[in-house]
N, C-alpha and C. Protein backbone atom coordinates (compact mmCIF):
# COMPACT_ATOMS: atom_id res chain seq x y z
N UNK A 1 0.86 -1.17 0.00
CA UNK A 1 0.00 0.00 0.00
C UNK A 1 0.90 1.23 0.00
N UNK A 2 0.13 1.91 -0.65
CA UNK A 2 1.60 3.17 -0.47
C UNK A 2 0.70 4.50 0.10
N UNK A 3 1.98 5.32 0.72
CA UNK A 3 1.71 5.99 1.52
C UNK A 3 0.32 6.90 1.29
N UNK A 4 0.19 7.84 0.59
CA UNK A 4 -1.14 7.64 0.05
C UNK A 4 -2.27 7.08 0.72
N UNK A 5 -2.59 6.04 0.15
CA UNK A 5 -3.49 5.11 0.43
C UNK A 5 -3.67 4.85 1.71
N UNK A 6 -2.61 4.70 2.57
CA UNK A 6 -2.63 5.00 4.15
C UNK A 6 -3.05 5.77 4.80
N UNK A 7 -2.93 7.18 4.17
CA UNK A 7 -3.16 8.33 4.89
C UNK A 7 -4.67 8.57 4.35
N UNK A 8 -4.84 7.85 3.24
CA UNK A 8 -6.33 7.92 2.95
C UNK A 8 -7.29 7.56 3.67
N UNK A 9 -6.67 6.22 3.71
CA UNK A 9 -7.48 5.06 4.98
C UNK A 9 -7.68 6.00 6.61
N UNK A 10 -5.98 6.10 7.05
CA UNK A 10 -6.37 6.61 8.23
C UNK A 10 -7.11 8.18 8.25
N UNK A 11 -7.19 9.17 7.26
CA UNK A 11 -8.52 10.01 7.45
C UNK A 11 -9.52 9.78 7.48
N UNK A 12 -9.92 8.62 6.80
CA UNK A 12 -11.45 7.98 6.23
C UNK A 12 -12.02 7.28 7.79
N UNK A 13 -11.16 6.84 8.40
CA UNK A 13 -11.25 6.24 9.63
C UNK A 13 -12.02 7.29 10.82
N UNK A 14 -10.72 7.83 10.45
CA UNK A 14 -10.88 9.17 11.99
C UNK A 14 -11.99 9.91 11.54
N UNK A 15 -12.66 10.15 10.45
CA UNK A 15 -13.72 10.97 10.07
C UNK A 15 -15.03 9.95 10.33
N UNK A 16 -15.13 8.81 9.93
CA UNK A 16 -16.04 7.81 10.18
C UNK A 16 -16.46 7.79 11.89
N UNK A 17 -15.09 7.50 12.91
CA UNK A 17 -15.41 7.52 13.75
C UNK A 17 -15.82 8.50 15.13
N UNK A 18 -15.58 9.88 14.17
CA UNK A 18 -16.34 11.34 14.71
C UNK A 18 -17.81 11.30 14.19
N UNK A 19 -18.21 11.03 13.07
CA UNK A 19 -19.69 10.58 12.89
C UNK A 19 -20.13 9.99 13.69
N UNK A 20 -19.80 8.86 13.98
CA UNK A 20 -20.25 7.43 14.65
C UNK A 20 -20.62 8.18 16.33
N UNK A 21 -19.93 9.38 16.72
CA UNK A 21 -19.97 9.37 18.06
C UNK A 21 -21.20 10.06 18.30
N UNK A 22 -21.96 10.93 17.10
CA UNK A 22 -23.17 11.71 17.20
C UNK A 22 -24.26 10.73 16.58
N UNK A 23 -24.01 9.79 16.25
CA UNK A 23 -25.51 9.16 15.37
C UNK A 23 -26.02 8.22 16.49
N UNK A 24 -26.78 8.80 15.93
CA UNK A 24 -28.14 7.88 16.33
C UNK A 24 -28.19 6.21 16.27
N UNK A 25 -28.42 5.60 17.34
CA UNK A 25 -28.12 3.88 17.05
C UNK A 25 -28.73 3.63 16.16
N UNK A 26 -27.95 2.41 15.56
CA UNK A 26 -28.59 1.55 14.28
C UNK A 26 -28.72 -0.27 14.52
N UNK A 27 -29.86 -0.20 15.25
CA UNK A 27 -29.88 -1.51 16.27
C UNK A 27 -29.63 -2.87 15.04
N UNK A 28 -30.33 -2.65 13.74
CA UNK A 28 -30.50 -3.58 12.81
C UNK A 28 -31.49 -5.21 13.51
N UNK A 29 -31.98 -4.51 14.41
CA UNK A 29 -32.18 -5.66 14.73
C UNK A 29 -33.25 -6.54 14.27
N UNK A 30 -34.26 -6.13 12.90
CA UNK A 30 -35.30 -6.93 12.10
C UNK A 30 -34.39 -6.83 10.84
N UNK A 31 -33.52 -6.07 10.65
CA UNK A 31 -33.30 -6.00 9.26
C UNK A 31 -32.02 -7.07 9.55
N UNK A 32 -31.48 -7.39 10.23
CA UNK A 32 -30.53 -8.59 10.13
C UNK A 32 -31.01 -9.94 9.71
N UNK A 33 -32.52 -10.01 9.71
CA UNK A 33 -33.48 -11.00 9.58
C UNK A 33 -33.50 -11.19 8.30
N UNK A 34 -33.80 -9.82 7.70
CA UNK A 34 -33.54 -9.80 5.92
C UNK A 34 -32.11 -10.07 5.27
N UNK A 35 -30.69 -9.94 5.79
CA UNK A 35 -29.60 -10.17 5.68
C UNK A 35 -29.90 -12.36 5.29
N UNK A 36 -30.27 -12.70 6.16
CA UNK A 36 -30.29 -14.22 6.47
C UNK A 36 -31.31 -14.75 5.62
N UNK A 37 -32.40 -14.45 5.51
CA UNK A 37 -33.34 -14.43 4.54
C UNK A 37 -32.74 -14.49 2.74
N UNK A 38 -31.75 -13.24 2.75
CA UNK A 38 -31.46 -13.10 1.15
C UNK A 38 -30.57 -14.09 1.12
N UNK A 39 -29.78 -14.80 1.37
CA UNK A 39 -29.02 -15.90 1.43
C UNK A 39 -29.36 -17.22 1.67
N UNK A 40 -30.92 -17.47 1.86
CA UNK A 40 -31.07 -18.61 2.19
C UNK A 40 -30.42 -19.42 3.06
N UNK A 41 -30.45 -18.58 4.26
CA UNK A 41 -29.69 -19.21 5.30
C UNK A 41 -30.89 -19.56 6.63
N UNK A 42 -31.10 -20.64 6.85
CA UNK A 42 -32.72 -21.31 7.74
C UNK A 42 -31.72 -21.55 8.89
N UNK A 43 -32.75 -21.65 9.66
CA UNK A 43 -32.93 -22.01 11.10
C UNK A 43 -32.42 -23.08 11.28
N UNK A 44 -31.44 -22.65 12.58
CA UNK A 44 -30.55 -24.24 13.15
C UNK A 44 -28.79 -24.00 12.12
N UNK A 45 -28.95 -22.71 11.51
CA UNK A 45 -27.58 -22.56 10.62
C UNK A 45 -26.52 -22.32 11.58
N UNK A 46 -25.53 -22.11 11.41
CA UNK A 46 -24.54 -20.66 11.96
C UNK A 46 -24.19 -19.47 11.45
N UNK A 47 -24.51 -18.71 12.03
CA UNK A 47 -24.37 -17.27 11.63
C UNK A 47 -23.58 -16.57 12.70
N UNK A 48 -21.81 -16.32 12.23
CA UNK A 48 -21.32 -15.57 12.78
C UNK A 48 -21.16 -13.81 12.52
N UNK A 49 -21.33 -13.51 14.41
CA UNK A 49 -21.95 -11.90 14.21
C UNK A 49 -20.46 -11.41 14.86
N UNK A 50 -21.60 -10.29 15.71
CA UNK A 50 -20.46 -9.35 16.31
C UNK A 50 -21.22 -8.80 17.32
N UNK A 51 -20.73 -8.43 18.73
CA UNK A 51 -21.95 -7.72 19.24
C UNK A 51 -20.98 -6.02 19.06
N UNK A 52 -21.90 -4.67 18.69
CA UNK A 52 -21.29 -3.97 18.50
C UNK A 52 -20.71 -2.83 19.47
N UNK A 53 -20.09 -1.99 19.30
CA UNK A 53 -19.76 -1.07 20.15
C UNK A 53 -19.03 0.17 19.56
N UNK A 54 -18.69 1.18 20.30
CA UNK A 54 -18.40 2.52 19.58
C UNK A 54 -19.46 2.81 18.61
N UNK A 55 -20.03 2.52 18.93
CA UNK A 55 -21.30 3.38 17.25
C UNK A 55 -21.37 2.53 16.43
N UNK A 56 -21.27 1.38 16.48
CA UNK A 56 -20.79 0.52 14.95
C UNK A 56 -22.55 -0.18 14.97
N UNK A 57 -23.06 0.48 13.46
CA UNK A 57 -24.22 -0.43 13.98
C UNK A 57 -24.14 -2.15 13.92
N UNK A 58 -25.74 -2.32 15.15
CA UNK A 58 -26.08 -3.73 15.35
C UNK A 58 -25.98 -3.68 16.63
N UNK A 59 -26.22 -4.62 17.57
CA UNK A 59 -26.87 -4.58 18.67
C UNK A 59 -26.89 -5.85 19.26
N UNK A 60 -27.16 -5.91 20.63
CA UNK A 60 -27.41 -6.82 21.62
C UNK A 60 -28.79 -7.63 20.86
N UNK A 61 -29.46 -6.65 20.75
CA UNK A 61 -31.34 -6.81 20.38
C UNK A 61 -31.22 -7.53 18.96
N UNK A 62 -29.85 -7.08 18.18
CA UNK A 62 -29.95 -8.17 16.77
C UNK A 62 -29.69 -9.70 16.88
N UNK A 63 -28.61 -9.57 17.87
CA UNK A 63 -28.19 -10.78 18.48
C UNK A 63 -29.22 -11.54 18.84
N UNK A 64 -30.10 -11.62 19.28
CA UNK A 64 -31.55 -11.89 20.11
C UNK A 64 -31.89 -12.51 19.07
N UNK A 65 -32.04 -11.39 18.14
CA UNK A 65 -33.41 -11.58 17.24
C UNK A 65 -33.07 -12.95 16.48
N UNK A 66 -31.33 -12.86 15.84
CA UNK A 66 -30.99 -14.34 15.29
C UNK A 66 -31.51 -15.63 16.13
N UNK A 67 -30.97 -15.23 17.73
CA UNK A 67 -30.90 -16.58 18.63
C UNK A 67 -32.45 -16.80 18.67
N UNK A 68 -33.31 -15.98 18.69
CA UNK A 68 -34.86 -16.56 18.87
C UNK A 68 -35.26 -17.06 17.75
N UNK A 69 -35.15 -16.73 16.55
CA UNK A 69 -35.45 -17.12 15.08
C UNK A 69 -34.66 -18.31 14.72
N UNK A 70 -33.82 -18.91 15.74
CA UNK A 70 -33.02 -20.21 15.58
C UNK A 70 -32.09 -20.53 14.77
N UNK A 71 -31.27 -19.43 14.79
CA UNK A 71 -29.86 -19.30 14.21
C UNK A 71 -28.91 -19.67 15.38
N UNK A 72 -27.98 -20.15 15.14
CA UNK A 72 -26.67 -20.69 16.43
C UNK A 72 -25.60 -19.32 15.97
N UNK A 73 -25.39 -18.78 17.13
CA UNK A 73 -24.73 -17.59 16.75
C UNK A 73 -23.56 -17.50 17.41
N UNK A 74 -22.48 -16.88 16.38
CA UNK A 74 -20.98 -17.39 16.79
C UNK A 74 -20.40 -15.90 17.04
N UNK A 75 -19.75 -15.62 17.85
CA UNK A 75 -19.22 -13.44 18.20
C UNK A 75 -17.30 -14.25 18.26
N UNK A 76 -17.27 -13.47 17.93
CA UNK A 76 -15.86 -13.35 17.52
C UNK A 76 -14.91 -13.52 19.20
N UNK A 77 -13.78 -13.84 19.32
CA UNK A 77 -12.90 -13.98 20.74
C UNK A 77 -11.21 -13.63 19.98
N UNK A 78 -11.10 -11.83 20.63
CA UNK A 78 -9.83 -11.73 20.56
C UNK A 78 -8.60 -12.38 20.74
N UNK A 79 -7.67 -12.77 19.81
CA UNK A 79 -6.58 -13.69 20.63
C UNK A 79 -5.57 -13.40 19.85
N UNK A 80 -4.82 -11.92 20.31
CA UNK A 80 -3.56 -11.73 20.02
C UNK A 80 -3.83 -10.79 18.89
N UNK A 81 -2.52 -11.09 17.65
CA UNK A 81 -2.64 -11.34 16.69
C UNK A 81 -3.01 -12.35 15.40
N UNK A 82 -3.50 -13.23 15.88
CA UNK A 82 -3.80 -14.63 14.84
C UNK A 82 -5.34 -14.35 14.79
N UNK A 83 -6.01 -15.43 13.59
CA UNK A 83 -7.19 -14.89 13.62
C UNK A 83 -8.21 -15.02 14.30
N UNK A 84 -9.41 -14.54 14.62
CA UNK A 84 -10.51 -14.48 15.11
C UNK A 84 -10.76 -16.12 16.27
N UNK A 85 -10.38 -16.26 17.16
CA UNK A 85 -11.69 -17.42 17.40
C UNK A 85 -12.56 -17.41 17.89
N UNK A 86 -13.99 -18.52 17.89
CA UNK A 86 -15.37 -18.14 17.81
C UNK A 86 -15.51 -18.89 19.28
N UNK A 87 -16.87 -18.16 19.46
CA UNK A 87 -17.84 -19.37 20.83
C UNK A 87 -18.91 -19.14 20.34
N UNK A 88 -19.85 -19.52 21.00
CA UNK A 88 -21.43 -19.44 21.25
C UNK A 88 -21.86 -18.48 22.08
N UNK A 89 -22.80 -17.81 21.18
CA UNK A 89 -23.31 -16.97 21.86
C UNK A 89 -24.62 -17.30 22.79
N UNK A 90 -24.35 -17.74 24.38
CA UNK A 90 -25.49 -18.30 24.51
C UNK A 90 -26.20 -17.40 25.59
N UNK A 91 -26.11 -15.96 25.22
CA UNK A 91 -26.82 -15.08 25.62
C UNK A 91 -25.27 -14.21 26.81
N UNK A 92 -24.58 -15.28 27.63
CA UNK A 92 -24.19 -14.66 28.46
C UNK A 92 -22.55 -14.24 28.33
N UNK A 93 -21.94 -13.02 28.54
CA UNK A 93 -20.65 -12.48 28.36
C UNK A 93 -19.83 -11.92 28.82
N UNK A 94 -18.43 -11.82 28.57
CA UNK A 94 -17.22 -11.84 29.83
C UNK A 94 -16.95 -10.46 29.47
N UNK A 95 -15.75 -9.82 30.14
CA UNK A 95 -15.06 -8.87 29.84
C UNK A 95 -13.80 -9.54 28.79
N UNK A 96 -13.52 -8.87 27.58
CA UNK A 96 -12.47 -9.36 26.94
C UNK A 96 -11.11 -8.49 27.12
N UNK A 97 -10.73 -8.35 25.66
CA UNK A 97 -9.18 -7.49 25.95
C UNK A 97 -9.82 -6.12 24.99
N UNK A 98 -9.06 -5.25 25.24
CA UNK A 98 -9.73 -4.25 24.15
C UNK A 98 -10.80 -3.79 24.58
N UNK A 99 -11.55 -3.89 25.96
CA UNK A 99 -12.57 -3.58 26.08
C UNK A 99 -13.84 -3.84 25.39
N UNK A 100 -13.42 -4.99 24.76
CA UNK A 100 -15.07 -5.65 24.58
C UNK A 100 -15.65 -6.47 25.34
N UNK A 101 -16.49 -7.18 25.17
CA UNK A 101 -16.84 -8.39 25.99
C UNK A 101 -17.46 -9.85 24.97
N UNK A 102 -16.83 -10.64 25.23
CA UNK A 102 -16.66 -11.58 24.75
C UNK A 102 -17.55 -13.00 24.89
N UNK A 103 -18.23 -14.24 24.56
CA UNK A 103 -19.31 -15.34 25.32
C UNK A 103 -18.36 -15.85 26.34
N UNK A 104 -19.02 -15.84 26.75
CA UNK A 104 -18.61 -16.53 27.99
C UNK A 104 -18.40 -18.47 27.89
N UNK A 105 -18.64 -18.94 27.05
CA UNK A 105 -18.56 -20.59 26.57
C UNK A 105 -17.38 -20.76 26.37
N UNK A 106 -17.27 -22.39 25.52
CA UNK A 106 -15.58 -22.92 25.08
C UNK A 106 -15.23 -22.03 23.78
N UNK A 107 -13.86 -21.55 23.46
CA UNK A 107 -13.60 -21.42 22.61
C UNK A 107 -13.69 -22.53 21.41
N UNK A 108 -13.85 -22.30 20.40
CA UNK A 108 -14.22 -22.86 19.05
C UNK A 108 -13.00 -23.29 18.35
N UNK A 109 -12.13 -22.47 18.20
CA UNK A 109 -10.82 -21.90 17.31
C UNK A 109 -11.44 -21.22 16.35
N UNK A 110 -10.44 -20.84 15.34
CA UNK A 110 -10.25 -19.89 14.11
C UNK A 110 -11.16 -20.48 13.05
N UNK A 111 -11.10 -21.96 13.01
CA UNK A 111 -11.83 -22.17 11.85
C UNK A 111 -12.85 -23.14 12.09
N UNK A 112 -13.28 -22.60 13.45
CA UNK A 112 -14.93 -22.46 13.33
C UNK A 112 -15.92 -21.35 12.31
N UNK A 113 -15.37 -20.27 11.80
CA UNK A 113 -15.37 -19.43 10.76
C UNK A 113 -16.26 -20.47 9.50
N UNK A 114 -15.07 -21.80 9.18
CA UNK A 114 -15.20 -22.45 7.99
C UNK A 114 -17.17 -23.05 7.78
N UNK A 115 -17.46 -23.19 9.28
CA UNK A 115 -18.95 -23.78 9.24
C UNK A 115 -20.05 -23.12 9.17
N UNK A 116 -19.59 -21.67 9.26
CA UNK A 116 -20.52 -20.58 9.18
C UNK A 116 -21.45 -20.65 7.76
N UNK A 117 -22.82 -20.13 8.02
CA UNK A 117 -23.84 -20.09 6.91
C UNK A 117 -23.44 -18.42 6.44
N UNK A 118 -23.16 -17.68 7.01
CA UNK A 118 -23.21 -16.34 7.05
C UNK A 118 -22.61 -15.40 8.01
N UNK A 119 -21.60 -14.96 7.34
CA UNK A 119 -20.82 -13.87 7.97
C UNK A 119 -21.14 -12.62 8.37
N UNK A 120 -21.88 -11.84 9.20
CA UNK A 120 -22.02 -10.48 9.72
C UNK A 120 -20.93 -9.78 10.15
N UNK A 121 -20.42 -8.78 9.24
CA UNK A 121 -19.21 -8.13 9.63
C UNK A 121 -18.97 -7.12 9.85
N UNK A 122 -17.91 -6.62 10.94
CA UNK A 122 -18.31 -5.06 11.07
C UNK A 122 -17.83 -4.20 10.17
N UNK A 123 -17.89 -3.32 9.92
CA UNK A 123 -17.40 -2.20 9.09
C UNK A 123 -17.42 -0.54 9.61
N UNK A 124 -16.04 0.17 9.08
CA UNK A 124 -16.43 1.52 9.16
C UNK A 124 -17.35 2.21 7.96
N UNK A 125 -17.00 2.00 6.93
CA UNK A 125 -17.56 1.68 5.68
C UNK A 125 -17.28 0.78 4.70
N UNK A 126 -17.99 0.93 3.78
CA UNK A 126 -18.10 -0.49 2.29
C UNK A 126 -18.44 -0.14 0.92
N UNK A 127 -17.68 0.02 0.04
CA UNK A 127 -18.03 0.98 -0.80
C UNK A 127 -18.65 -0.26 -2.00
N UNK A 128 -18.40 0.21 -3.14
CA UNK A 128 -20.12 -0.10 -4.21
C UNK A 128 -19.21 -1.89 -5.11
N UNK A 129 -18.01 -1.92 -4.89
CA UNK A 129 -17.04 -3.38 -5.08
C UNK A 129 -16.98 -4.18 -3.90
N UNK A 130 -17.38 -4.02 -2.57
CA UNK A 130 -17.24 -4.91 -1.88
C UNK A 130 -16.50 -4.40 -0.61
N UNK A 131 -15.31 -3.65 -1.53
CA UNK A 131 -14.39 -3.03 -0.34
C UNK A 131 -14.87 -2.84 0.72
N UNK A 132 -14.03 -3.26 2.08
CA UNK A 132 -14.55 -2.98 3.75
C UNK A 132 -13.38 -2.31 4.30
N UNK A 133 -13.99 -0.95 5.09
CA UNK A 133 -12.59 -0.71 5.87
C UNK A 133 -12.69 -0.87 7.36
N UNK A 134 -12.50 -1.32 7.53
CA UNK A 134 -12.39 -1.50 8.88
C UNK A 134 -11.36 -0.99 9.89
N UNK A 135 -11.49 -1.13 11.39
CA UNK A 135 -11.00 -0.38 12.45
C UNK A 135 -9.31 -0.23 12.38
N UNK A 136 -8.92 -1.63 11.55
CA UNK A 136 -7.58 -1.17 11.15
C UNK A 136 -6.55 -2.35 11.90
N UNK A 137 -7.04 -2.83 12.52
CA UNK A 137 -6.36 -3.79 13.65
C UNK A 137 -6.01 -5.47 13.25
N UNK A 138 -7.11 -5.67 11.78
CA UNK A 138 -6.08 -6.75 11.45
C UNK A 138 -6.97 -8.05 11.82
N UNK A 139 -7.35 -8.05 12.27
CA UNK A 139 -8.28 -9.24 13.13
C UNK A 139 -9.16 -10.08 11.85
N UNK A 140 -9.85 -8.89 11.47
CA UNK A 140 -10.87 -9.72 10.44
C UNK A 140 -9.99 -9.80 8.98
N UNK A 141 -9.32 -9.32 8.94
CA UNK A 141 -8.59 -9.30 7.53
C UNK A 141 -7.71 -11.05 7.36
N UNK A 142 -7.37 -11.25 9.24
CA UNK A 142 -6.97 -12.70 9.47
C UNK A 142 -7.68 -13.70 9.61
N UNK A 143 -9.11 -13.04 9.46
CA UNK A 143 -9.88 -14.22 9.77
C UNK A 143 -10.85 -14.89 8.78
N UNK A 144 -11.46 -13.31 7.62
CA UNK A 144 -12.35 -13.85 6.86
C UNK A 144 -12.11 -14.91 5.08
N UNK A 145 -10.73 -14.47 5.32
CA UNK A 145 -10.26 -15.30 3.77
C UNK A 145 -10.39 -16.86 4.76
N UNK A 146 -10.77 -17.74 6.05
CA UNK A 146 -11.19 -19.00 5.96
C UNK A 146 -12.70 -18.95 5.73
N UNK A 147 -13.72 -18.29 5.48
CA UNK A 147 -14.76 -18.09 5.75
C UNK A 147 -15.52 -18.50 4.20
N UNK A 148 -15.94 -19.83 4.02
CA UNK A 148 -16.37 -19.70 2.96
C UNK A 148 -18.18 -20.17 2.16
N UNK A 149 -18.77 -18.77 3.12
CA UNK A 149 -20.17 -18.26 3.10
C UNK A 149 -19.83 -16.80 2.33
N UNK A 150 -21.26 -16.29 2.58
CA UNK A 150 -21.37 -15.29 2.04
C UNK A 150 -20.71 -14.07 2.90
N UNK A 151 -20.63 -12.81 2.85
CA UNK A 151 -19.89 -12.00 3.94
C UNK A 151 -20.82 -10.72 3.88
N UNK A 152 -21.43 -10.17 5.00
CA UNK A 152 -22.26 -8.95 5.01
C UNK A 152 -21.82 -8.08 5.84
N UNK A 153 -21.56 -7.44 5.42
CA UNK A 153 -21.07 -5.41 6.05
C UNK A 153 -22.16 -5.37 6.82
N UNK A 154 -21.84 -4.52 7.92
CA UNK A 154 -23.52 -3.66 8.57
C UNK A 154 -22.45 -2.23 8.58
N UNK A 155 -23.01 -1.43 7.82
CA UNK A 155 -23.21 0.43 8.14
C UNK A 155 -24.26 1.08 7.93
N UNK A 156 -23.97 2.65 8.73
CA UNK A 156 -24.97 2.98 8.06
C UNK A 156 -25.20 3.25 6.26
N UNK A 157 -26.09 4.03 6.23
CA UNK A 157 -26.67 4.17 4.91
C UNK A 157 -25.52 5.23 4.32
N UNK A 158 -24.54 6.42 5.18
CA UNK A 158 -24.04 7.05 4.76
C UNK A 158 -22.28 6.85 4.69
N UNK A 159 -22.21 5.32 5.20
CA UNK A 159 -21.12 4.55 5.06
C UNK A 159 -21.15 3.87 4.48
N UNK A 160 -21.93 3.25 3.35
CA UNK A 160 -22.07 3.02 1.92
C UNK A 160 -21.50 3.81 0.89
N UNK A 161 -20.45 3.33 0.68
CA UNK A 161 -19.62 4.69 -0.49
C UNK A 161 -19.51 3.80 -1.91
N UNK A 162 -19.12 5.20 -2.70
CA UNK A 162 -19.20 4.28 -3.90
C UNK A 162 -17.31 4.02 -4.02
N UNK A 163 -16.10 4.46 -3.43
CA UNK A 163 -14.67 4.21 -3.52
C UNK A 163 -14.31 4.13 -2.18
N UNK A 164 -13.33 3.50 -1.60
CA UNK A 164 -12.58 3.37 -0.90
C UNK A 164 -11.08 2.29 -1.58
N UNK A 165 -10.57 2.97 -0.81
CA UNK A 165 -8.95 2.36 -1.03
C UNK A 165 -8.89 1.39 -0.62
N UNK A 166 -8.28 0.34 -1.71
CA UNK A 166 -8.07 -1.35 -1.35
C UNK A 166 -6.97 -1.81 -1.64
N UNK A 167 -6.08 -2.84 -0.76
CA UNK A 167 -5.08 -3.34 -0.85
C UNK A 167 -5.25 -4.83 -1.17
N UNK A 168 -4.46 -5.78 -1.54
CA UNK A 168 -4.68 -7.29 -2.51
C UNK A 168 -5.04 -8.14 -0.92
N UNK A 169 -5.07 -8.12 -0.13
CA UNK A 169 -5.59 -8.60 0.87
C UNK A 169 -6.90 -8.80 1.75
N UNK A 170 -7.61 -7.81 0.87
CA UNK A 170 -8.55 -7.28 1.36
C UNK A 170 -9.79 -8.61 0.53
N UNK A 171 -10.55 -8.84 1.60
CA UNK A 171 -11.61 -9.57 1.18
C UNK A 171 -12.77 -9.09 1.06
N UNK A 172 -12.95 -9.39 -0.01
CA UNK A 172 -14.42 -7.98 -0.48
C UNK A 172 -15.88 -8.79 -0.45
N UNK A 173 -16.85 -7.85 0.09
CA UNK A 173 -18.11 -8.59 0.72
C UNK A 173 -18.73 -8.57 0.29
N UNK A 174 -19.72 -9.50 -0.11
CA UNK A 174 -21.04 -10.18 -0.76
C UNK A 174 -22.37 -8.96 -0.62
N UNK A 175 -22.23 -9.07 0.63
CA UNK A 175 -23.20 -7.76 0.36
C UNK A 175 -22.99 -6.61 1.69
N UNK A 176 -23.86 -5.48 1.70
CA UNK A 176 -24.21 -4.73 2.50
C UNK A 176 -25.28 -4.38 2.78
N UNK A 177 -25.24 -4.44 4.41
CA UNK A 177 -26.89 -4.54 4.92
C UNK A 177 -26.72 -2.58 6.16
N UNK A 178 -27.88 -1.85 5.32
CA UNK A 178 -27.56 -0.65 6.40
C UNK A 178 -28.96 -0.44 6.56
N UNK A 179 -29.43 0.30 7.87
CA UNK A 179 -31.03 0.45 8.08
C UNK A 179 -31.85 0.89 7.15
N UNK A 180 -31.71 1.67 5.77
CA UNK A 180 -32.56 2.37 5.19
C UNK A 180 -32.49 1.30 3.50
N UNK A 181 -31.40 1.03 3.63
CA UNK A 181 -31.76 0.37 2.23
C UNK A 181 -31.53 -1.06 1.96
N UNK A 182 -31.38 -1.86 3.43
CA UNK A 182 -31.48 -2.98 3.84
C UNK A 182 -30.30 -3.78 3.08
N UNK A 183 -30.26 -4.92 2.55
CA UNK A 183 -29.38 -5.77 1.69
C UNK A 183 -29.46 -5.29 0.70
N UNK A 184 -27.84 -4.99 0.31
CA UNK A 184 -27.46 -4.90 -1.08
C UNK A 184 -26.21 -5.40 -1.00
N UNK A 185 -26.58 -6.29 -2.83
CA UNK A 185 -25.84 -7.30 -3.13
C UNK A 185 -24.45 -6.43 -3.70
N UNK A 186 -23.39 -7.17 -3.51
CA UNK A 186 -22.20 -5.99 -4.04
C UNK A 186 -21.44 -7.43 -4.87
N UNK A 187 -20.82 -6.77 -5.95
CA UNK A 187 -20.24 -5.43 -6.27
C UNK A 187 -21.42 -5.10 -7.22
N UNK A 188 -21.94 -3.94 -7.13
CA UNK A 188 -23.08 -3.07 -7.69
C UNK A 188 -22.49 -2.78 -9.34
């Protein structure tokens, strides 16, 4: 990536996440229903989420809405630098590292990822090819090239762009799901 492109990323970031601190929540929590729905992904699947924080929409209440509608739902478990590993989300959760909080169950490993019906992923934004930028830390960039379902962004409607800067690593997502214009299939 060249310098450039860095400094692109990290403005695009720091501007995303001064938005994020005035908006209004974006619980997603019926429209994640339509995410699972457009994929033909039924009840009793796995669907790994995220529970969110800092402004990032999605919600405790989306989380719910999968686990009552009978999705097995997998939240991500910081570990280090290597990628992602999963648990069960079975409603109840720890303090993690980073200040998230994490399920409280057995860890899964990394490629519990591989059994997933459907990927819910976070994003700062996602522009109109797929591109995701994310918080910058590396985590999902290590985790989603095992992932081989479909992959859905949640932003809002005004973190839907049509460019963002992409590097050959970058795994570009199936679709984007934001409160106002629900699932869209990418690359547009």
């Amino acid at each position: 990536m060249t310098s450039d492109q860095r400094n692109r990323k990290n403005t695009l970031r720091t501007r995303l996440r001064a938005a994020r601190r005035t908006a209004a929540p974006a619980p997603l929590s019926s429209e994640v229903l339509q995410a699972v729905a457009a994929f033909d992904v039924v009840p009793g699947r796995t669907v790994c989420a995220y529970l969110a924080i800092g402004g990032e929409p999605g919600s405790a209440a989306m989380l719910e809405s999968l686990r009552s509608a009978g999705y097995r739902v997998l939240l991500p478990v910081v570990v280090g630098d290597a990628p992602l590993d999963w648990a069960v989300h079975d409603g109840e959760l720890r303090p993690g590292p980073h200040g998230l909080r994490e399920p409280a169950g057995p860890r899964l490993g990394a490629a519990a990822i591989t059994g997933a019906a459907l990927v819910l992923v976070p994003a700062l934004a996602v522009d109109h090819r797929g591109v995701r930028l994310g918080q910058g830390g590396g985590h999902y960039d290590r985790s989603l090239p095992l992932a081989a379902c479909p992959l859905v962004a949640l932003v809002r409607d005004e973190e839907f762009v049509p460019d963002l800067p992409a590097e050959p690593h970058d795994v570009r997502m199936n679709a984007v799901l934001t409160p106002r214009a629900g699932v869209v299939r990418l690359p547009l």
